[in-house]
Protein backbone atom coordinates (compact mmCIF):
# COMPACT_ATOMS: atom_id res chain seq x y z
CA UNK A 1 19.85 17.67 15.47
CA UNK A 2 23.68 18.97 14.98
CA UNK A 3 22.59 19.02 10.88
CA UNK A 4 20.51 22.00 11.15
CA UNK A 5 22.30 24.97 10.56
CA UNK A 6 20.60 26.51 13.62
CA UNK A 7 21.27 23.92 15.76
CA UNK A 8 25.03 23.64 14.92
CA UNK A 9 25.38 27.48 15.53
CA UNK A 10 23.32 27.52 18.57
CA UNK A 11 25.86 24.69 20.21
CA UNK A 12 28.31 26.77 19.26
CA UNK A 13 27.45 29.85 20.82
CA UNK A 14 26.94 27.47 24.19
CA UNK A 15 30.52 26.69 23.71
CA UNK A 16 32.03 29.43 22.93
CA UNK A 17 29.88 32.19 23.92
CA UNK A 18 27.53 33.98 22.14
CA UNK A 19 29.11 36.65 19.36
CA UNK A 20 27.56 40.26 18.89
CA UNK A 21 24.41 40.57 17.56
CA UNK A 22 25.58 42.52 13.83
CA UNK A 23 28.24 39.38 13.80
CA UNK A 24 25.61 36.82 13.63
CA UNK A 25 23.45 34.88 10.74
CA UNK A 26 19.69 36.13 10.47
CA UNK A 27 18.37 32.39 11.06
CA UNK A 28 19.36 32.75 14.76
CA UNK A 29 19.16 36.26 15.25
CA UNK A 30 15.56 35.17 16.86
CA UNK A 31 17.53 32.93 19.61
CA UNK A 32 20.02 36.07 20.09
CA UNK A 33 18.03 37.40 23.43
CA UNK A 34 17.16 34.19 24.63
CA UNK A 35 20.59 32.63 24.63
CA UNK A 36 21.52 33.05 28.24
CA UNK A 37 18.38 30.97 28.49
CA UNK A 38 19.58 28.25 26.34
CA UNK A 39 21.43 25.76 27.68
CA UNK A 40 23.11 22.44 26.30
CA UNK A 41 22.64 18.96 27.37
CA UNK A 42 23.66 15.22 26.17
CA UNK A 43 23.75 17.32 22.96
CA UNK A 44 20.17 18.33 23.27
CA UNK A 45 19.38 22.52 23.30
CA UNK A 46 17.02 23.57 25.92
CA UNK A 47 15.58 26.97 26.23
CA UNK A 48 14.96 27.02 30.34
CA UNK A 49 12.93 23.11 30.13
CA UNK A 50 11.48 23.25 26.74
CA UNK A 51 13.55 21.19 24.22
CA UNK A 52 14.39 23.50 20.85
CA UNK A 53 13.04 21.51 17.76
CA UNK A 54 15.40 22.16 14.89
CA UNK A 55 13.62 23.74 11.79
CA UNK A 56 14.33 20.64 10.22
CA UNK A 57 12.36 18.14 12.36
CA UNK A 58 9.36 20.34 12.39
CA UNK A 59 7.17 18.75 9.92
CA UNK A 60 7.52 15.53 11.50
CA UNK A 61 7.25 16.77 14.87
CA UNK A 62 3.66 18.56 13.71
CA UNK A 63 3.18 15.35 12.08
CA UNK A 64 3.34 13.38 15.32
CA UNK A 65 1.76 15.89 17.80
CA UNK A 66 -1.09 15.83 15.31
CA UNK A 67 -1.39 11.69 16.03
CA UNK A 68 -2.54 12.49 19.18
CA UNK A 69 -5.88 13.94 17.75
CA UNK A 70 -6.45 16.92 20.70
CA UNK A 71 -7.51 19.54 18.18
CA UNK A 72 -5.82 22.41 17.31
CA UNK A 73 -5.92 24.49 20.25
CA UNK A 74 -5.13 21.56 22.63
CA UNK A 75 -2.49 20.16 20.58
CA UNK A 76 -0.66 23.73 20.43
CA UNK A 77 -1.01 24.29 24.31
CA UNK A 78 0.69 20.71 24.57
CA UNK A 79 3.23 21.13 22.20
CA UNK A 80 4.75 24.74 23.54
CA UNK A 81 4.68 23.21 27.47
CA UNK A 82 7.15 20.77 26.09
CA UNK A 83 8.71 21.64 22.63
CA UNK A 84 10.33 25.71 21.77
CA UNK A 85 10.55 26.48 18.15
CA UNK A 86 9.94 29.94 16.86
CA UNK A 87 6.93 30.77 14.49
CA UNK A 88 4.75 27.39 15.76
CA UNK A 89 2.43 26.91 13.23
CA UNK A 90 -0.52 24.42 13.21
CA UNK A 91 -1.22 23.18 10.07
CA UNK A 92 -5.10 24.11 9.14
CA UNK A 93 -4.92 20.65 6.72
CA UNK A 94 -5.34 18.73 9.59
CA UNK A 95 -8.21 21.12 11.68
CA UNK A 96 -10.35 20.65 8.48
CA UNK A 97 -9.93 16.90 8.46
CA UNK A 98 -10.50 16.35 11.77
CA UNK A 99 -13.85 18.51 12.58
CA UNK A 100 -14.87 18.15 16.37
CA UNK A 101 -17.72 15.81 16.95
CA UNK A 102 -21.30 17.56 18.36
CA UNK A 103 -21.94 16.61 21.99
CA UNK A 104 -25.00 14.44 22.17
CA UNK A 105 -27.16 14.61 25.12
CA UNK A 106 -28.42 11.74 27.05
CA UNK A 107 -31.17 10.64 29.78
CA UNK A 108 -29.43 11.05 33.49
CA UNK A 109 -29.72 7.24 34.82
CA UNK A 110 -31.40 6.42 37.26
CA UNK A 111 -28.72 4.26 39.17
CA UNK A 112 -25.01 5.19 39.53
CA UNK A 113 -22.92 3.04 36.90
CA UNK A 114 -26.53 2.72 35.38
CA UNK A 115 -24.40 3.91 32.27
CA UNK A 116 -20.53 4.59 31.59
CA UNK A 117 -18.42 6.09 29.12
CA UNK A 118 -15.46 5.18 27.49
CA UNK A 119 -12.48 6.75 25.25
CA UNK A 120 -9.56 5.11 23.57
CA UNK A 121 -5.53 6.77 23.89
CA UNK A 122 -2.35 5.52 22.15
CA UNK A 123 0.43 5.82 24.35
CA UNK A 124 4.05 4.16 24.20
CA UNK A 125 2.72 2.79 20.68
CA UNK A 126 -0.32 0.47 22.42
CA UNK A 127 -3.85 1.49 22.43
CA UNK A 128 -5.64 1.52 25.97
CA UNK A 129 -9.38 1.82 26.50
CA UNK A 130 -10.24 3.72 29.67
């Protein structure tokens, strides 16, 4: 994370206080009235409980949030409860790819467990039917 330029200035400005606004670089003049939120830990930047994703891990991170197939909307919500970075932006490459399925309707049975459902998650890098 300390190789991105915003990270390394943000950990900075933990350390050694924040300078005045005309005195710092555009790329984290976003951060500049957030920083009393921002807070450093085991080398990690938090803003309040949200971890800051550098600029230059967000590909990848989109990458991987995008693994857990939620769609769009879902995958957003998820992302921001955890993750901060400024300008989120979910890619539309992988909306169009991955079209939501039509819900099919069914007969009610007659009997409880007279029919079930299942779904598959990946979690911890195993697959587990539920």
């Amino acid at each position: 994370m300390a190789s991105d330029r915003v990270c390394k200035l943000l950990i900075e400005y933990c350390e050694q206080g924040r300078p005045v606004m005309n005195n710092i670089p555009p790329c984290v003049q976003g951060y500049y009235s957030l920083s009393d939120r921002i807070v450093l830990d085991n080398g990690l930047q938090f803003l309040d409980d949200k971890l800051i994703v550098p600029e230059s891990s967000w590909p990848g991170m989109l990458l991987t949030l995008h693994k857990g197939n939620f769609g769009m909307t879902k995958m957003k919500s998820k992302a921001t409860q955890v993750f901060y970075w400024p300008r989120i932006v979910v890619c539309q490459k992988f909306a169009v790819s991955s079209p939501s399925e039509p819900l099919l309707s069914h007969e009610r049975p007659s009997l409880p467990f007279n029919k079930i459902g299942t779904d598959i998650f990946a979690f911890g890098g195993k697959l587990y039917l539920v």
